[in-house]
C-alpha atoms as a PDB file:
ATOM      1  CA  UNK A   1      20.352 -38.014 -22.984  1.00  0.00           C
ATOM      2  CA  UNK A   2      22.471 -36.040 -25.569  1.00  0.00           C
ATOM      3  CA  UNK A   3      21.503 -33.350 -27.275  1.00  0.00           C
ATOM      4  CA  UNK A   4      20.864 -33.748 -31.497  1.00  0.00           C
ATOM      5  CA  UNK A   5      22.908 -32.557 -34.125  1.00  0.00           C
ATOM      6  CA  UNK A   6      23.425 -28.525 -34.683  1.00  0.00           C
ATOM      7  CA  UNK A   7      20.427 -28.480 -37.217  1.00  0.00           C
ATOM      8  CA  UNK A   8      18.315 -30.795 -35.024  1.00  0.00           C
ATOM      9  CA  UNK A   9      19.065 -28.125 -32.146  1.00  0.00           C
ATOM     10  CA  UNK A  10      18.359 -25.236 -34.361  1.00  0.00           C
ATOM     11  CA  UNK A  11      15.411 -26.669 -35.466  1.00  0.00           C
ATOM     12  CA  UNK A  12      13.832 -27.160 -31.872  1.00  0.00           C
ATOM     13  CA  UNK A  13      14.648 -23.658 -31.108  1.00  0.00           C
ATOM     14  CA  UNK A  14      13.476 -22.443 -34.046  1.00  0.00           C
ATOM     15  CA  UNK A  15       9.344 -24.791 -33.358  1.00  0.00           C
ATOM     16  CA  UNK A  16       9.480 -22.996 -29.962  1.00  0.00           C
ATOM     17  CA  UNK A  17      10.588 -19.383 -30.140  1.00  0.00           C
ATOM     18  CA  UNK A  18       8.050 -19.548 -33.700  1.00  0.00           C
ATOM     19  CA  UNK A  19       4.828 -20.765 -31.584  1.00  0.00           C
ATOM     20  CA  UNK A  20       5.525 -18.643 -29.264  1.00  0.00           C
ATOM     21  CA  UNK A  21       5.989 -15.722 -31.308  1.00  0.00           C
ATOM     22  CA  UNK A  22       3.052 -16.393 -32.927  1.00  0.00           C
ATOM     23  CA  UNK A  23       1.274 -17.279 -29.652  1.00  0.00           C
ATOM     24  CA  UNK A  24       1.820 -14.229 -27.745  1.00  0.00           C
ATOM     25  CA  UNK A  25       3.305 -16.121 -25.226  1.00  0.00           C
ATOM     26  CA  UNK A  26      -0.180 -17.920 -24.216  1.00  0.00           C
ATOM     27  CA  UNK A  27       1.558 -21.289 -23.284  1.00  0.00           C
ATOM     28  CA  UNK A  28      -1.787 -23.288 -24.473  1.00  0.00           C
ATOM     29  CA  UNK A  29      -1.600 -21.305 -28.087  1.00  0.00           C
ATOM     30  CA  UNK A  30       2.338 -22.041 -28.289  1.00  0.00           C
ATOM     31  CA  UNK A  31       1.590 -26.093 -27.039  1.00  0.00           C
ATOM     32  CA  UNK A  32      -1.048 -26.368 -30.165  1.00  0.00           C
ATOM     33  CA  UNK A  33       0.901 -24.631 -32.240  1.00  0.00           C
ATOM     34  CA  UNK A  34       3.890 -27.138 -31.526  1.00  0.00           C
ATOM     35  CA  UNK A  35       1.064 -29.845 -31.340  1.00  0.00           C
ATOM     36  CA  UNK A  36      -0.121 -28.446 -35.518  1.00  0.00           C
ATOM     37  CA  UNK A  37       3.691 -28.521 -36.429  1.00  0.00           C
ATOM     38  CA  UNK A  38       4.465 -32.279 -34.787  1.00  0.00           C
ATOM     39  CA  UNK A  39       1.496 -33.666 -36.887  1.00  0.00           C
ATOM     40  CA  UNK A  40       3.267 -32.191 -39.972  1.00  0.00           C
ATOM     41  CA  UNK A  41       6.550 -34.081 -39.318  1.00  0.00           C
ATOM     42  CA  UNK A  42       7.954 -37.320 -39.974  1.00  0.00           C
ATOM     43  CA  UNK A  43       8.266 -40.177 -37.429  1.00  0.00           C
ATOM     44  CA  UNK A  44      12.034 -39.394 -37.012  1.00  0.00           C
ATOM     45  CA  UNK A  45      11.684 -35.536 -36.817  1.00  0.00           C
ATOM     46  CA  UNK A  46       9.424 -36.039 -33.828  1.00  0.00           C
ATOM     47  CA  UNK A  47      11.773 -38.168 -32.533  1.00  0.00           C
ATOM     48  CA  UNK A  48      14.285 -36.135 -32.911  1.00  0.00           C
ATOM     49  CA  UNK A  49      12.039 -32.890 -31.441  1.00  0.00           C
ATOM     50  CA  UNK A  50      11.793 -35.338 -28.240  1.00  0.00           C
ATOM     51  CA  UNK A  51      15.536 -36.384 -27.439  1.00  0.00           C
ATOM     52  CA  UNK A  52      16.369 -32.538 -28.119  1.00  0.00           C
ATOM     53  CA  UNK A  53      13.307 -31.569 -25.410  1.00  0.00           C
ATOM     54  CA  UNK A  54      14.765 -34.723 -23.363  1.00  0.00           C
ATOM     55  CA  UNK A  55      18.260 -33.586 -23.486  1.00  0.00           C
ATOM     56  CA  UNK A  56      17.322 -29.410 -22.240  1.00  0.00           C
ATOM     57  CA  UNK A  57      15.281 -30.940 -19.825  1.00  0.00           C
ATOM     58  CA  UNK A  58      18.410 -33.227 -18.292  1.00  0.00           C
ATOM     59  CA  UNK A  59      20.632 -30.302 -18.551  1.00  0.00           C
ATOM     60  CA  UNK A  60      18.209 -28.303 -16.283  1.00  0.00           C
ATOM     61  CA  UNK A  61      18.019 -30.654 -13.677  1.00  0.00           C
ATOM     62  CA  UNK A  62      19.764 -29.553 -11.238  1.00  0.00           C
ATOM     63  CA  UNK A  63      19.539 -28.578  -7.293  1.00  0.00           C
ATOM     64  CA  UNK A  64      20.240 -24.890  -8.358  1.00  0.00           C
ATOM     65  CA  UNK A  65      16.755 -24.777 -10.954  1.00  0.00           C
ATOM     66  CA  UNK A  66      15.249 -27.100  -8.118  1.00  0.00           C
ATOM     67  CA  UNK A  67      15.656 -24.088  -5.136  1.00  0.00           C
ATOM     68  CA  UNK A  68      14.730 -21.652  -7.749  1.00  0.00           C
ATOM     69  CA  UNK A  69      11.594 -23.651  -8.662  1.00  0.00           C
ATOM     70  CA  UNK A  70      11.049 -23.843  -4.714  1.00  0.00           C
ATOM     71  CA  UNK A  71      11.113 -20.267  -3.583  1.00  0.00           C
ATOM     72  CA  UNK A  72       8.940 -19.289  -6.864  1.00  0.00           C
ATOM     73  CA  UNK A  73       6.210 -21.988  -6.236  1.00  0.00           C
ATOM     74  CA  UNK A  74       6.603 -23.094  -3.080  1.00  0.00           C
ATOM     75  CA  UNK A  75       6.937 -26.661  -3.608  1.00  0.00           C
ATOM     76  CA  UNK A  76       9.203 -28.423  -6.219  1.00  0.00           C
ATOM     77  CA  UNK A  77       8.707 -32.317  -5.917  1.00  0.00           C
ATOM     78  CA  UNK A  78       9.465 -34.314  -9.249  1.00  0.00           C
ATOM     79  CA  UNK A  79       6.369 -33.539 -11.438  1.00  0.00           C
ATOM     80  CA  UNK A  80       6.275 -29.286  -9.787  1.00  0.00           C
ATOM     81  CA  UNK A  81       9.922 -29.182 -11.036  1.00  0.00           C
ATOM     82  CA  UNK A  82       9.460 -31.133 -14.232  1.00  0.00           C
ATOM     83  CA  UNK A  83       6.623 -28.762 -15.110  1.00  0.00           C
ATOM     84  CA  UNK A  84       8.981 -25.930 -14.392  1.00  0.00           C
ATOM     85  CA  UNK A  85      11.911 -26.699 -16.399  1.00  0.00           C
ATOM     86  CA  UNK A  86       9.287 -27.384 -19.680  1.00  0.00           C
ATOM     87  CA  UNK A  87       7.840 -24.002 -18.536  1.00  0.00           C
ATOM     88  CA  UNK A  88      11.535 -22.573 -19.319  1.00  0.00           C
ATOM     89  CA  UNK A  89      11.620 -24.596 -22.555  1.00  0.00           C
ATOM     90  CA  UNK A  90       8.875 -22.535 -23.525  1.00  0.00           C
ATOM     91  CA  UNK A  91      10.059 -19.394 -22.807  1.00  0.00           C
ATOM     92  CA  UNK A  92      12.518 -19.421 -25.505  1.00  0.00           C
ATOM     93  CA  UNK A  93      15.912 -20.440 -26.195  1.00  0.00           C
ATOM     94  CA  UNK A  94      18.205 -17.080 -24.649  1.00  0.00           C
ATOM     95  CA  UNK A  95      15.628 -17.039 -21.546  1.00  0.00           C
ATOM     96  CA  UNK A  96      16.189 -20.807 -20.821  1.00  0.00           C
ATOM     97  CA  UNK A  97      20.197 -20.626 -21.363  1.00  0.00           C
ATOM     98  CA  UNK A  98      20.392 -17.479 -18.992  1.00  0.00           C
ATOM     99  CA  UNK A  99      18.304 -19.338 -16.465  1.00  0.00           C
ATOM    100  CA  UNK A 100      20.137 -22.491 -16.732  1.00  0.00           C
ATOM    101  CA  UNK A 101      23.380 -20.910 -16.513  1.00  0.00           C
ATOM    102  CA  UNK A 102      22.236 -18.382 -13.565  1.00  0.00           C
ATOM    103  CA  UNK A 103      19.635 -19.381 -11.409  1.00  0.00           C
ATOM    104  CA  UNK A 104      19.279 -16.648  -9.713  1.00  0.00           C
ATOM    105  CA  UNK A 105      18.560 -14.428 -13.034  1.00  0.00           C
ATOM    106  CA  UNK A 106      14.944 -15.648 -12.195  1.00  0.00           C
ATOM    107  CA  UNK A 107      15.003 -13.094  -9.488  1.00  0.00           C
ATOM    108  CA  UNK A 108      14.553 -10.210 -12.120  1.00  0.00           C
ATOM    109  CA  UNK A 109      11.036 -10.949 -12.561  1.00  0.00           C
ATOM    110  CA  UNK A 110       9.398 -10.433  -9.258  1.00  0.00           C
ATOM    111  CA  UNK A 111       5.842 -10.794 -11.628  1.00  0.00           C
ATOM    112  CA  UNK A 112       6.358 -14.649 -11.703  1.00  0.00           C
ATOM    113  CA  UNK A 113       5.847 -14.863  -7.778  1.00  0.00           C
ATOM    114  CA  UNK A 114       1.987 -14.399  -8.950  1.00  0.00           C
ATOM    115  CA  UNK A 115       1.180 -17.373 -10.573  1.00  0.00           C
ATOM    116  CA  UNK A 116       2.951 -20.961 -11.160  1.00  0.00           C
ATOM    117  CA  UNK A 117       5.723 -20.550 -13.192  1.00  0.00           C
ATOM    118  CA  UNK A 118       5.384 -24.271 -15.030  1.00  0.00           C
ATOM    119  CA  UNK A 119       3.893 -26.085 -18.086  1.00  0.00           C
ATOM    120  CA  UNK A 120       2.941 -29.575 -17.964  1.00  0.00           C
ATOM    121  CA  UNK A 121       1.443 -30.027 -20.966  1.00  0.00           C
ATOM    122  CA  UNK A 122       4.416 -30.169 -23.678  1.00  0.00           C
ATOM    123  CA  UNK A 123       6.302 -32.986 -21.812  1.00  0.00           C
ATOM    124  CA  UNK A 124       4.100 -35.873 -23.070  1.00  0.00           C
ATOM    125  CA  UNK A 125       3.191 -33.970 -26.491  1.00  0.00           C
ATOM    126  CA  UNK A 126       6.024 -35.456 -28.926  1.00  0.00           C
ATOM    127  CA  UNK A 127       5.921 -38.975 -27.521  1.00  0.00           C
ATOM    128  CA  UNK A 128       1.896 -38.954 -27.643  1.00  0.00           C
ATOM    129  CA  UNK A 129       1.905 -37.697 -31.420  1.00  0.00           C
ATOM    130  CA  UNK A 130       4.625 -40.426 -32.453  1.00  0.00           C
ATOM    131  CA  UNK A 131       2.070 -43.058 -30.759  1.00  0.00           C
ATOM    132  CA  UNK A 132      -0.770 -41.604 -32.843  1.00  0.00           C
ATOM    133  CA  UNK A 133       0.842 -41.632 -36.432  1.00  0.00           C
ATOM    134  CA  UNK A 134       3.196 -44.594 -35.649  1.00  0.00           C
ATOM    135  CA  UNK A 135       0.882 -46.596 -33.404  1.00  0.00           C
ATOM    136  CA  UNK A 136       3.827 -47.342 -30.745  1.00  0.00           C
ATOM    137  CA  UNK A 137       6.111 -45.683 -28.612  1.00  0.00           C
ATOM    138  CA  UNK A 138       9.119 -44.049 -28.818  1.00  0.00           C
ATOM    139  CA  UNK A 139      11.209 -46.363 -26.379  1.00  0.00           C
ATOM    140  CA  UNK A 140      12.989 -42.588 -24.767  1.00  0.00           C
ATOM    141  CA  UNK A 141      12.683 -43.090 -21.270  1.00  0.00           C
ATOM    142  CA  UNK A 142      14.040 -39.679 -19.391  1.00  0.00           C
ATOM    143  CA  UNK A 143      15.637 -40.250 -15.957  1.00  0.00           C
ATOM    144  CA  UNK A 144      15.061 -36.897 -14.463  1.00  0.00           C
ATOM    145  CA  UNK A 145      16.062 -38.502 -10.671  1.00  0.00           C
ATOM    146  CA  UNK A 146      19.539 -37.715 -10.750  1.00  0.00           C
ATOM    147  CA  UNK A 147      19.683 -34.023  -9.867  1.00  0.00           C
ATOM    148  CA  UNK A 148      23.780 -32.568 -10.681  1.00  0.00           C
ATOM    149  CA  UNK A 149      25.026 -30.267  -8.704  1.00  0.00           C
ATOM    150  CA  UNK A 150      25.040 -29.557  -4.514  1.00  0.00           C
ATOM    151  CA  UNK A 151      21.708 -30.372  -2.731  1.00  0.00           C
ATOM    152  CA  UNK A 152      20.571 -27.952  -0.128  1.00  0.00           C
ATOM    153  CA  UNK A 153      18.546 -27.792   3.252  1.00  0.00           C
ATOM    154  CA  UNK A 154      15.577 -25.371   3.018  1.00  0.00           C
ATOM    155  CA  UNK A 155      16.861 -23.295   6.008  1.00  0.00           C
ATOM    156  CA  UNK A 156      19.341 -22.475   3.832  1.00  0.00           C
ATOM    157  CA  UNK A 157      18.375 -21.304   0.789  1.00  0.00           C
ATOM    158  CA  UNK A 158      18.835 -17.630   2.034  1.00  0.00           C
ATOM    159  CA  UNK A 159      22.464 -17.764   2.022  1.00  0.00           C
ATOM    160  CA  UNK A 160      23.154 -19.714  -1.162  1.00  0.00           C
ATOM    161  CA  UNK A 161      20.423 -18.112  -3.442  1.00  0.00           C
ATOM    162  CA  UNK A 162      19.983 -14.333  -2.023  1.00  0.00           C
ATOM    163  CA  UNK A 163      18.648 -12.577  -5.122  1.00  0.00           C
ATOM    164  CA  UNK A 164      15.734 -15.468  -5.496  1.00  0.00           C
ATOM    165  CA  UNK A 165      14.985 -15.319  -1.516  1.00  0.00           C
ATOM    166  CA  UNK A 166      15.229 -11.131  -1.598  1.00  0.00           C
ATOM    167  CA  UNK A 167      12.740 -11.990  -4.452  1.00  0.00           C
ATOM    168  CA  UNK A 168      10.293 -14.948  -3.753  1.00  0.00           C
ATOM    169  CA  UNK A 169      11.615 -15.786  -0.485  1.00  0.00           C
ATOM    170  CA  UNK A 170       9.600 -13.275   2.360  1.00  0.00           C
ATOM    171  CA  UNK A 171       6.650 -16.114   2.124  1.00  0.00           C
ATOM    172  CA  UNK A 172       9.097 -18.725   2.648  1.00  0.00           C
ATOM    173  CA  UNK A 173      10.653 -17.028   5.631  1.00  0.00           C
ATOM    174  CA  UNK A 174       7.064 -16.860   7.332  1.00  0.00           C
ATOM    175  CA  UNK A 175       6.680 -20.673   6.721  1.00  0.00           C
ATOM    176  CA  UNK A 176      10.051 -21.505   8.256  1.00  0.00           C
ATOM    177  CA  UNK A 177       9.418 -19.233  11.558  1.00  0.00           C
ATOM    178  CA  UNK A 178      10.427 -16.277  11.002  1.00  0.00           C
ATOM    179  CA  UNK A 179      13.209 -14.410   8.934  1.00  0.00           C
ATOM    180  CA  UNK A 180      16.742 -16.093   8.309  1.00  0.00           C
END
């Protein structure tokens, strides 16, 4: 999935970091307020809302957001690391860029080790409102299987991602037996 044109990208950007600003940051305030603004817009601006959300959601698929999704949650199987990389959608357009470019940049905040760091509910949002004032679907399909990058082996993750295991890791190392 490719990304839209510089305007389509600036105009995502510009629905997310607005509901959130005006949200506080409360992910189910920012979702409605992206939900109010969707119902506003035209059949091909929610399309277009979608294959930009599509295309940041590709781009963060990889094993490097998948072992950073791990050591935070605990778990990261398709729908736990889905969830995740909407969750950094929502935070914003710098936060998701630093994270997507460096992983391990998650490791600065120690405070998201206290709750699930994802957000389920925006991935379905666009093409749901499209079906509701068009009465069909959008035909986008996302394939999210392909993960880019180098997989990794769970008794590893200490040596390739040592900020996020210094970090989120100490629980992990009790699960596997013991420190690395």
């Amino acid at each position: 999935m490719t990304a839209g044109s510089d305007k389509q990208v600036e105009a995502f950007w510009r629905v997310i970091e607005s509901a959130r600003g005006e949200s506080g940051g409360d992910l189910e305030r920012q979702t409605k307020l992206i939900e109010e603004h969707l119902m506003k817009s035209n059949a091909s601006e929610i399309v277009a809302f979608q294959k930009q959300f599509d295309a940041l959601m590709d781009k963060a698929n990889t094993w490097d957001l998948m072992a950073a999704c791990y050591l935070i949650n605990g778990e990261a199987f398709d729908g736990i690391f889905d969830c995740f990389c909407a969750w950094l959608v929502m935070r914003g357009k710098e936060f998701y860029e630093a994270t997507v470019e460096s992983p391990e940049s998650l490791a600065d905040f120690p405070e998201f080790q206290l709750y699930k760091v994802m957000w389920c509910e925006i991935t379905e949002l666009p093409e749901r409102i499209y079906r509701e004032k068009v009465g069909r679907y959008t035909g986008l399909r996302r394939d999210y299987t392909n993960l880019k990058g180098s997989p990794w082996e769970e008794d590893e993750l200490w040596k390739r991602y040592p900020r996020l295991w210094a970090t989120f890791g100490e629980w992990r190392a009790d699960v596997m037996g013991g420190s690395p």
